[in-house]
PDB file of N, CA and C in Angstrom:
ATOM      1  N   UNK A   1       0.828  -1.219   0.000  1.00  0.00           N
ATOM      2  CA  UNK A   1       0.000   0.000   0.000  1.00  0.00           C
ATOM      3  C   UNK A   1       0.861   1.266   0.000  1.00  0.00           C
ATOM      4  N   UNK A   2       1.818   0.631   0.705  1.00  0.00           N
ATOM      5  CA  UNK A   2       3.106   2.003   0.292  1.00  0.00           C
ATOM      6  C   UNK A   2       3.478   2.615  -0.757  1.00  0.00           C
ATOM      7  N   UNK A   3       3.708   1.656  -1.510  1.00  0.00           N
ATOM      8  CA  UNK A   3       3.847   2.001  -3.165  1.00  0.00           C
ATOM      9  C   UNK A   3       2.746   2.515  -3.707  1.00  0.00           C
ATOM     10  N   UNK A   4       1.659   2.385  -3.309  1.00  0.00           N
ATOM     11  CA  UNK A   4       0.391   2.963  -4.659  1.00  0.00           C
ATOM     12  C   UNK A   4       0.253   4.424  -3.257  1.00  0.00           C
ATOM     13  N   UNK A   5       0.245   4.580  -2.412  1.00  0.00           N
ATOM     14  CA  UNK A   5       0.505   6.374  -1.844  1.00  0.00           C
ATOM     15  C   UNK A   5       1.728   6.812  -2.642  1.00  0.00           C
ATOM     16  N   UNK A   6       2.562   5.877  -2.768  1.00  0.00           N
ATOM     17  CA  UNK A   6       3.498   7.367  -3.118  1.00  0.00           C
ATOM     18  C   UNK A   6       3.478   7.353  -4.753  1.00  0.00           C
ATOM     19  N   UNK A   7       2.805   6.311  -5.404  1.00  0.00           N
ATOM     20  CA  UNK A   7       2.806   6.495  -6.646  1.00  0.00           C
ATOM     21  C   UNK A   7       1.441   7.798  -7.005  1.00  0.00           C
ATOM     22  N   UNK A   8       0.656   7.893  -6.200  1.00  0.00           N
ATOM     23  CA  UNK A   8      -0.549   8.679  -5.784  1.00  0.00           C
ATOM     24  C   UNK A   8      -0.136  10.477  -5.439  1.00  0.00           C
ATOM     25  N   UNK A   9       1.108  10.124  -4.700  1.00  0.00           N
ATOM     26  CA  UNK A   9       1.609  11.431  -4.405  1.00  0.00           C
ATOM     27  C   UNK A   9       2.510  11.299  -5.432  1.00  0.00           C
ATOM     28  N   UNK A  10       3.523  11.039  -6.471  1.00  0.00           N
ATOM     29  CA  UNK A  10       3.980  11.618  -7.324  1.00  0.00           C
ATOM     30  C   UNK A  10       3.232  11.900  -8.483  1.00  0.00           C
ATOM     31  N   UNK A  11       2.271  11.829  -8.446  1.00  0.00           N
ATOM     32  CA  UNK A  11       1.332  12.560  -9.776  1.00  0.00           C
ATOM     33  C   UNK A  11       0.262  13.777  -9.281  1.00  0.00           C
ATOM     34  N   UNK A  12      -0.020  13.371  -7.739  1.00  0.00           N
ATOM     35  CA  UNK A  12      -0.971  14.712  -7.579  1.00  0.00           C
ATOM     36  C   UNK A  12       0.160  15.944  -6.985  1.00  0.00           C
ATOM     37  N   UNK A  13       0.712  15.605  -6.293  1.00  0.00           N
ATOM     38  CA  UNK A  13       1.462  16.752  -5.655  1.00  0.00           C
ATOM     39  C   UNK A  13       2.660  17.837  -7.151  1.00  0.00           C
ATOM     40  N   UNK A  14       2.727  17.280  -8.173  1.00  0.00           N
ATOM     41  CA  UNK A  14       2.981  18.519  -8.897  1.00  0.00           C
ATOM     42  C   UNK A  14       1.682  18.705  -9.546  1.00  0.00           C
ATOM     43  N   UNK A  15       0.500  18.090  -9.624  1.00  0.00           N
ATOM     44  CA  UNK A  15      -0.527  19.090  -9.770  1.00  0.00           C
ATOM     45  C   UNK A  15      -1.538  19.616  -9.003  1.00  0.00           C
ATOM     46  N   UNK A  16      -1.045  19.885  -7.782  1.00  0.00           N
ATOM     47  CA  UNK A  16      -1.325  20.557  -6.691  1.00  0.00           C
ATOM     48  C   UNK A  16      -0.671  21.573  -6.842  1.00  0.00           C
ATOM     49  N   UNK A  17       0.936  21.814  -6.866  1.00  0.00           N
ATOM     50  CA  UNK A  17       1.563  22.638  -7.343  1.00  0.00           C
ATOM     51  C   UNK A  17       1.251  23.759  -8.262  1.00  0.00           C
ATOM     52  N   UNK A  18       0.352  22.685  -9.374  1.00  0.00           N
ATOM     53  CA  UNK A  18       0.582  23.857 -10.537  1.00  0.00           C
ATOM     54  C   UNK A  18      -0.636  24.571 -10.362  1.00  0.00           C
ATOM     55  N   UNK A  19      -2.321  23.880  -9.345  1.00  0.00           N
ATOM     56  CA  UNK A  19      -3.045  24.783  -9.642  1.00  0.00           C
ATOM     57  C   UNK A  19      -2.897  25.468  -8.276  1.00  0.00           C
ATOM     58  N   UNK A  20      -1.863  25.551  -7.628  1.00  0.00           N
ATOM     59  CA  UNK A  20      -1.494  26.908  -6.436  1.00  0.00           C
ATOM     60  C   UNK A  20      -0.759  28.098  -7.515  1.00  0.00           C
ATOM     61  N   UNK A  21       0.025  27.739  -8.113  1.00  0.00           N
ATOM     62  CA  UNK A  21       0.574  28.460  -8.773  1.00  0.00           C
ATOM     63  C   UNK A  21      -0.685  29.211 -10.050  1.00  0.00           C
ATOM     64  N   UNK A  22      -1.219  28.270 -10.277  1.00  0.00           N
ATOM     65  CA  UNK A  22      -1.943  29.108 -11.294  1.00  0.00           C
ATOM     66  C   UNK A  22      -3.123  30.087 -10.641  1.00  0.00           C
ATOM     67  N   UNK A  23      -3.515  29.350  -9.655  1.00  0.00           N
ATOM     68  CA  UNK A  23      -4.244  30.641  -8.621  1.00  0.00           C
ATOM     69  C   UNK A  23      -3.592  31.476  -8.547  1.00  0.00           C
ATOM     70  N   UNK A  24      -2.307  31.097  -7.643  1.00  0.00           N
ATOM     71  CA  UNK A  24      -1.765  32.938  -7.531  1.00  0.00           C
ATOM     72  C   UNK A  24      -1.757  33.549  -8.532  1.00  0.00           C
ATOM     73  N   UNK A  25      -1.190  33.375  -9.804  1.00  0.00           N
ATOM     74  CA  UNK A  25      -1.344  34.051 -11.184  1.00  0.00           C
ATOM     75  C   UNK A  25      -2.422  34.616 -11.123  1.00  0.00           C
ATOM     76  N   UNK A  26      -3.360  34.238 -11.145  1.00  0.00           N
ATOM     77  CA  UNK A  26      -4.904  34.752 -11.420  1.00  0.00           C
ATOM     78  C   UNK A  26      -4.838  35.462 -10.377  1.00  0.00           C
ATOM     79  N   UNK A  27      -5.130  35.562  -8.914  1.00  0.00           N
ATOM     80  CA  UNK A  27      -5.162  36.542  -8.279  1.00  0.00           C
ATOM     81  C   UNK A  27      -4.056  37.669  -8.142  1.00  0.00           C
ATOM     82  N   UNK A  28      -3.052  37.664  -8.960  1.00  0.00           N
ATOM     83  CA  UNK A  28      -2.546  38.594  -8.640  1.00  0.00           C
ATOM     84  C   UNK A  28      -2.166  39.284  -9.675  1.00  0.00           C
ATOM     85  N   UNK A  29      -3.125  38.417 -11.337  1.00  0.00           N
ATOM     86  CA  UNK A  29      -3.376  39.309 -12.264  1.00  0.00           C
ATOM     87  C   UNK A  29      -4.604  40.521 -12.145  1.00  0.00           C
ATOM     88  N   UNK A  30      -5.556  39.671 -10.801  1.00  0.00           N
ATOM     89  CA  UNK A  30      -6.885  40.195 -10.688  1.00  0.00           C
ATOM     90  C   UNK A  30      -6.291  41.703  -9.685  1.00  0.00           C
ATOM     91  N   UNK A  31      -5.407  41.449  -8.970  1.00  0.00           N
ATOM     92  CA  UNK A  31      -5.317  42.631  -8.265  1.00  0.00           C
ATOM     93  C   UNK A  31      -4.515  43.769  -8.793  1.00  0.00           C
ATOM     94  N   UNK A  32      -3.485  43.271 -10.216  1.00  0.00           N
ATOM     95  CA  UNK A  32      -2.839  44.437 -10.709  1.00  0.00           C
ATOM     96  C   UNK A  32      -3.991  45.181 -11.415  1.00  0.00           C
ATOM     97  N   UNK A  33      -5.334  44.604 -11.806  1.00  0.00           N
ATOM     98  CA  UNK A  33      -6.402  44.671 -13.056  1.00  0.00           C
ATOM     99  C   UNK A  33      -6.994  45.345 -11.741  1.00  0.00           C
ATOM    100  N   UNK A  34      -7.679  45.549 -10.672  1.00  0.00           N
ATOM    101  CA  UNK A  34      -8.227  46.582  -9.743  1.00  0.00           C
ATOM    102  C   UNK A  34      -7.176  47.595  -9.713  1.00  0.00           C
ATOM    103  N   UNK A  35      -6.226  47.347  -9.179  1.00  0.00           N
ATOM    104  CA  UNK A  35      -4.929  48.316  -9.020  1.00  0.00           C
ATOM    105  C   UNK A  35      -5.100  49.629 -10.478  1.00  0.00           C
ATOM    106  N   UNK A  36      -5.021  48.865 -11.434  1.00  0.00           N
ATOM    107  CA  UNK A  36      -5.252  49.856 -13.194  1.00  0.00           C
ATOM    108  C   UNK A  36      -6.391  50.334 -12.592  1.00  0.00           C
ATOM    109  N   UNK A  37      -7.323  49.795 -12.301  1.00  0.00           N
ATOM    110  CA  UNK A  37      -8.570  50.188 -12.518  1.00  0.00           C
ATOM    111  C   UNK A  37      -8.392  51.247 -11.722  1.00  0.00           C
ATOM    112  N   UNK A  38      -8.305  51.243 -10.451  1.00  0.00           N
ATOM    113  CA  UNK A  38      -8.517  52.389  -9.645  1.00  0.00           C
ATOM    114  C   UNK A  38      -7.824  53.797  -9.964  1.00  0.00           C
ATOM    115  N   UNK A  39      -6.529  53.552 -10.711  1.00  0.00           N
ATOM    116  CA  UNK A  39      -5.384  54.639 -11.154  1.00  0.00           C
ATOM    117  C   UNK A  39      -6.274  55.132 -12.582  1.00  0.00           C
ATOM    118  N   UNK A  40      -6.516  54.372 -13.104  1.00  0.00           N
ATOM    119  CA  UNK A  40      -7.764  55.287 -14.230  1.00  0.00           C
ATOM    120  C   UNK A  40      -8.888  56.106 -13.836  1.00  0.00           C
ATOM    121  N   UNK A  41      -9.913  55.276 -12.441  1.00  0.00           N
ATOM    122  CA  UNK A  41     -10.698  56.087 -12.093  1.00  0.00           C
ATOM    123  C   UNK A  41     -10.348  57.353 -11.426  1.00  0.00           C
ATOM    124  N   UNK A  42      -9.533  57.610 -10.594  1.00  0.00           N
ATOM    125  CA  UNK A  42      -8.275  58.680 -10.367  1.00  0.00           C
ATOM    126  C   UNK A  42      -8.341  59.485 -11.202  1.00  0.00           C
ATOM    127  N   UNK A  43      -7.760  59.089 -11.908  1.00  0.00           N
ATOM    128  CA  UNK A  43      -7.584  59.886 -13.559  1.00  0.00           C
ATOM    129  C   UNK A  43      -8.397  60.698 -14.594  1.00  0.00           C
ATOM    130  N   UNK A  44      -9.705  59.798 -14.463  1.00  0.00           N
ATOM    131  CA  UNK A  44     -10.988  60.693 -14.503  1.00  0.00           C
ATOM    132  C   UNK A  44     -11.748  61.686 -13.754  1.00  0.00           C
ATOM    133  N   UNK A  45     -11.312  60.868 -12.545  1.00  0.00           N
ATOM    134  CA  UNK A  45     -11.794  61.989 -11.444  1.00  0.00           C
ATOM    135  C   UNK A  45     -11.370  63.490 -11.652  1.00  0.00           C
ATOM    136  N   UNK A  46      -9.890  62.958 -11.378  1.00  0.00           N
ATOM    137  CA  UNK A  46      -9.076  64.564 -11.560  1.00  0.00           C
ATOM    138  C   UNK A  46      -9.421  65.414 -12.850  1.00  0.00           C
ATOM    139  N   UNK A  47      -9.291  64.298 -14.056  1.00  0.00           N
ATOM    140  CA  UNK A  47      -9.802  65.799 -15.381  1.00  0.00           C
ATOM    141  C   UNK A  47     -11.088  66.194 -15.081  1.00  0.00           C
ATOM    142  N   UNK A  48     -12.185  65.192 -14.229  1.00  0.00           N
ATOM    143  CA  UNK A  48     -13.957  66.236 -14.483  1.00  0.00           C
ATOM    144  C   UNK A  48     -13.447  67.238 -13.352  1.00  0.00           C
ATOM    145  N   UNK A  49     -12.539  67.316 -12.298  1.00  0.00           N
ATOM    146  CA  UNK A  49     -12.559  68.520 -11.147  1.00  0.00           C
ATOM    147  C   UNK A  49     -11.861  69.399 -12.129  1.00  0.00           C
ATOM    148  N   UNK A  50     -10.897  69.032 -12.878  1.00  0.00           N
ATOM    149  CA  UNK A  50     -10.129  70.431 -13.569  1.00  0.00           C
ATOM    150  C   UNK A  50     -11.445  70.804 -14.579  1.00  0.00           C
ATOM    151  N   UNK A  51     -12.081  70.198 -15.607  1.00  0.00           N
ATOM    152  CA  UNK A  51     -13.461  70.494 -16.105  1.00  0.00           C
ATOM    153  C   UNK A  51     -14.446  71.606 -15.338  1.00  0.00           C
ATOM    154  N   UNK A  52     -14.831  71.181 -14.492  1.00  0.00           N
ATOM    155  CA  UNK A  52     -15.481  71.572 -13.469  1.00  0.00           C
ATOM    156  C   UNK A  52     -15.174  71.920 -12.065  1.00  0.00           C
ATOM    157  N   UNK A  53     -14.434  73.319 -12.337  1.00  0.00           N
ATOM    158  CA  UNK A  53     -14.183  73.905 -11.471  1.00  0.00           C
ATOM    159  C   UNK A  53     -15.495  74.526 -10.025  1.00  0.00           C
ATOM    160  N   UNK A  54     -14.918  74.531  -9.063  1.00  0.00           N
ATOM    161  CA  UNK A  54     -15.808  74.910  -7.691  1.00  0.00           C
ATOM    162  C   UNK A  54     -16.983  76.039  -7.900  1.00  0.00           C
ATOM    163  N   UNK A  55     -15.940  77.005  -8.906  1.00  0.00           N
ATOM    164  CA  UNK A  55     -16.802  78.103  -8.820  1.00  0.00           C
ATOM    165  C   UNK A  55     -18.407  78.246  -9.785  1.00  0.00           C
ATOM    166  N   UNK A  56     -18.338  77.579 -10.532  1.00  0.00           N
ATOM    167  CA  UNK A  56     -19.298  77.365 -11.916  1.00  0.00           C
ATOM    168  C   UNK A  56     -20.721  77.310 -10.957  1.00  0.00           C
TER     169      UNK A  56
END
């Protein structure tokens, strides 16, 4: 029974590996993709205040 665990663990444990790794990818494509996002909304913000100045 020894042999069929570790024949069990050499096929799942690098693909355990790869979908940790591919999660992090994804989440930390998802957080540079909020990160843009927020530096654009920024960005809009600031040109409608220069647009639309206080005094109008």
């Amino acid at each position: 029974s020894n042999y069929i665990l570790f024949e069990l663990n050499k096929w799942t444990l690098p693909g355990l590996q790869k979908h940790r790794t591919m999660a992090k990818c994804i989440a930390s494509e998802a957080e540079h993709r909020a990160l843009f996002e927020d530096k654009k909304r920024d960005r809009i913000a600031s040109s409608i205040e220069l647009e639309w100045p206080d005094g109008q």
